[in-house]
Protein backbone atom coordinates (compact mmCIF):
# COMPACT_ATOMS: atom_id res chain seq x y z
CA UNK A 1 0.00 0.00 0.00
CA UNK A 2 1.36 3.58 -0.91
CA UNK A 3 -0.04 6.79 0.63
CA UNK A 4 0.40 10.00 -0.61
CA UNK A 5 -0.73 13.37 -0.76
CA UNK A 6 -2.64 15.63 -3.42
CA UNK A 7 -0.73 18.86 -2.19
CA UNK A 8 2.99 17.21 -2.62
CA UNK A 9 1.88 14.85 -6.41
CA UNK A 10 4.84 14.65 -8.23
CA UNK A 11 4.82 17.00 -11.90
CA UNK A 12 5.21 13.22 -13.32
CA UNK A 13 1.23 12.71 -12.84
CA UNK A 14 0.10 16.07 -13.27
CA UNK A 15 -1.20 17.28 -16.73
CA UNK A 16 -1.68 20.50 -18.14
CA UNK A 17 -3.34 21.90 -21.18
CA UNK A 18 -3.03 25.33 -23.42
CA UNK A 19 -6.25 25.98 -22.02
CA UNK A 20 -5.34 25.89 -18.26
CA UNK A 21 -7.43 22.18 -18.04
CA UNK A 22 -5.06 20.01 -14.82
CA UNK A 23 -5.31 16.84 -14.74
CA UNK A 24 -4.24 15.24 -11.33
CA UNK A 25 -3.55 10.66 -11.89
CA UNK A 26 -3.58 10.11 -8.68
CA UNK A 27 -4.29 6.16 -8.65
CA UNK A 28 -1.04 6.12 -11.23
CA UNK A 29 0.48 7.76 -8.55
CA UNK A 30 0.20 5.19 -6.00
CA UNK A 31 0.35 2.22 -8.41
CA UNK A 32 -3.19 1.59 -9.10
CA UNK A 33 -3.60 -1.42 -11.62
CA UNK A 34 -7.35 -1.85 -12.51
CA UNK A 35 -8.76 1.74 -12.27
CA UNK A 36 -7.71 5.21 -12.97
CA UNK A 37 -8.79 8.07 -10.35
CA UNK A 38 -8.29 11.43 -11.64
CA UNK A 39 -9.06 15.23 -10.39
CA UNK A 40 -9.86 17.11 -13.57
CA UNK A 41 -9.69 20.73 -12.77
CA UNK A 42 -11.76 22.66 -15.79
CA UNK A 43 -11.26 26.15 -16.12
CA UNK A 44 -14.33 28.35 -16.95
CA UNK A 45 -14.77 27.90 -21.06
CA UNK A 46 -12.91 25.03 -21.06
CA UNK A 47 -13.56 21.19 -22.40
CA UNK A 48 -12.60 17.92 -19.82
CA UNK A 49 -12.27 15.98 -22.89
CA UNK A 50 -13.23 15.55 -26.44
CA UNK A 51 -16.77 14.52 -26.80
CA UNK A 52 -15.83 10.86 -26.75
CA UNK A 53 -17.38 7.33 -26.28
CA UNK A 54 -15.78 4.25 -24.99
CA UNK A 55 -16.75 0.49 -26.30
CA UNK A 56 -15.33 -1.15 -22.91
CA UNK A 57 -14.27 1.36 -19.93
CA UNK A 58 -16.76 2.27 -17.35
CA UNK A 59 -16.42 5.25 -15.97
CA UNK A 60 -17.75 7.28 -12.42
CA UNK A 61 -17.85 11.14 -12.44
CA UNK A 62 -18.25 13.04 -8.94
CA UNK A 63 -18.73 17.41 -9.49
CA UNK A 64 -16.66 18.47 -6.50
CA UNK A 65 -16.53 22.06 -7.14
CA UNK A 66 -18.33 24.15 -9.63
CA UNK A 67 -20.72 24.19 -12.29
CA UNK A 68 -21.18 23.66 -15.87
CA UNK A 69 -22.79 21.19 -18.80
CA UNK A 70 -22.45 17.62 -19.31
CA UNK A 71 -22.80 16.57 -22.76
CA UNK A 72 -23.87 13.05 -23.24
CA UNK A 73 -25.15 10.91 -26.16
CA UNK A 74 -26.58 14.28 -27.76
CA UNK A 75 -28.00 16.45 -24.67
CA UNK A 76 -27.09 18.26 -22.53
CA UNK A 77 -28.02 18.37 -18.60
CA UNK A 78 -26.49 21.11 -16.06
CA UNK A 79 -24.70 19.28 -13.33
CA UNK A 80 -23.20 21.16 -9.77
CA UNK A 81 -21.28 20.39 -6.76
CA UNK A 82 -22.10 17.05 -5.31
CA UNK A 83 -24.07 15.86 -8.87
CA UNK A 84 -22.31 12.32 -9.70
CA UNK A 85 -22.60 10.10 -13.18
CA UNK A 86 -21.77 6.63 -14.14
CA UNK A 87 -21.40 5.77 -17.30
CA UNK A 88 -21.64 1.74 -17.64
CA UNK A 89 -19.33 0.11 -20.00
CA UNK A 90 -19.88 -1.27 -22.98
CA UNK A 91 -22.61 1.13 -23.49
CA UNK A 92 -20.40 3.39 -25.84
CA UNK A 93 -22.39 6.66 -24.36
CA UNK A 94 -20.04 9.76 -26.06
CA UNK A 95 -20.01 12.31 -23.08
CA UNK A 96 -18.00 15.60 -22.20
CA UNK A 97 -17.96 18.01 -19.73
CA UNK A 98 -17.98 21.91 -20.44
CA UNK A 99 -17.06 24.64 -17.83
CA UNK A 100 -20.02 26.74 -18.12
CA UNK A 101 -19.85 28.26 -14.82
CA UNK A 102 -18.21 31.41 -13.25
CA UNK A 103 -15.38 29.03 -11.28
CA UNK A 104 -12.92 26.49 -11.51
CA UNK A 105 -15.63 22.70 -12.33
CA UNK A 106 -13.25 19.92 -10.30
CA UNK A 107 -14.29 16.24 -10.96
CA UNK A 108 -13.51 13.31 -9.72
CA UNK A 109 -13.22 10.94 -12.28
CA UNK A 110 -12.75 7.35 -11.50
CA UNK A 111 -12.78 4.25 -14.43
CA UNK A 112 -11.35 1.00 -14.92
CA UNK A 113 -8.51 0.16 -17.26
CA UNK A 114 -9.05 -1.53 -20.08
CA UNK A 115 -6.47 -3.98 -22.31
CA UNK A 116 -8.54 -3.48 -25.25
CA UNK A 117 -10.98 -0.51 -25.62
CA UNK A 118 -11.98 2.02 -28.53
CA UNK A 119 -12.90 5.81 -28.08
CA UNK A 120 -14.44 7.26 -30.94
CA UNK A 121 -14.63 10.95 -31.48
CA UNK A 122 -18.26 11.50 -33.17
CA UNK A 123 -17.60 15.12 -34.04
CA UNK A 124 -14.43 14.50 -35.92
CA UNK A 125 -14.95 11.10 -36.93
CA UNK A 126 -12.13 9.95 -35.40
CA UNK A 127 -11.67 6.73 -33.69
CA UNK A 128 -8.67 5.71 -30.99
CA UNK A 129 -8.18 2.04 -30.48
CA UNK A 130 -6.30 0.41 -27.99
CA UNK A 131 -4.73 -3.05 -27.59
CA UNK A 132 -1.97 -4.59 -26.07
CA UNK A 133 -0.46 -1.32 -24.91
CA UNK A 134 -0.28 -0.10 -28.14
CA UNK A 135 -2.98 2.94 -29.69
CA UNK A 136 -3.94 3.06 -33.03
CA UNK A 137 -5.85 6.20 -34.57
CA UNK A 138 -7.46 6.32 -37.55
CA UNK A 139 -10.68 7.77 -39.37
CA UNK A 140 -13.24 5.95 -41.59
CA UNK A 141 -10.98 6.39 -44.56
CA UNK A 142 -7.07 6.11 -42.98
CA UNK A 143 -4.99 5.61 -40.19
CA UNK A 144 -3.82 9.27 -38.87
CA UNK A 145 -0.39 10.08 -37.27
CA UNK A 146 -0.64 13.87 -36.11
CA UNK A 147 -4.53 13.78 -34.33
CA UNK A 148 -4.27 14.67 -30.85
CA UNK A 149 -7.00 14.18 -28.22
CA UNK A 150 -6.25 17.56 -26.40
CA UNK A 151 -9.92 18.72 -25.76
CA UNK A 152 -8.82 22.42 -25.76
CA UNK A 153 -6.40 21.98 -29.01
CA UNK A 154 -7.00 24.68 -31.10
């Protein structure tokens, strides 16, 4: 067992966007094997993600701070401090949250790892496979080499 602190996380599990979007792995930092935990901090006007969809991952959302919209398989619902989501595997359900509030939107954002899973991208097109450690991207027409899945990207 490893115990550690959010205020002293080590820069190696600790993303950051253009857009200001932080994204604390905290189960990667203690060695966590069969699900991710995150803290997604989402500026105001700012994406979590691309509007996405998974084929195997399940994933559990808690709004710890803030406001905004959740966008999920083509609506919208407003969601607030102390709303939480699952999102079942399998189910491919496309969701994304946007920071339409006045404050920083934290989420907890717990899921389980997956050996073989595909996220596909409906606005772009633009599917993400994974298997065996390795990720493969590639529209309906080609395999792509420069497509990132930054959701602030410009």
């Amino acid at each position: 067992m490893i115990i550690k602190n959010i205020e002293n996380l080590n820069r190696d599990f600790v993303w950051q966007d253009s857009a200001g979007l932080i994204t604390q792995s905290l189960g990667a930092a203690v060695g966590s094997e069969k699900i991710y935990v995150n803290i997604d901090r989402v500026p105001t006007g700012a994406f979590s993600t691309k509007y996405h969809s998974h084929s195997m991952q399940e994933e559990f959302f808690l709004i710890l701070e803030g406001s905004g919209t959740l966008r999920c398989d083509g609506k919208e619902y407003p969601v607030k401090k102390g709303d939480f989501i699952s999102k079942p595997g399998g189910q491919n359900l496309a969701h994304q949250f946007y920071n339409s509030g006045s404050e920083v939107m934290v989420i907890l954002d717990v899921g389980t790892k997956e050996p073989e899973d595909t996220c596909f991208y409906p606005d772009e097109g633009v599917y993400l496979h994974k298997s065996n450690g390795e990720h493969h991207i590639f529209s309906k027409q080609s395999l792509l080499e420069n497509w990132a899945s930054d959701p602030n990207e410009k």
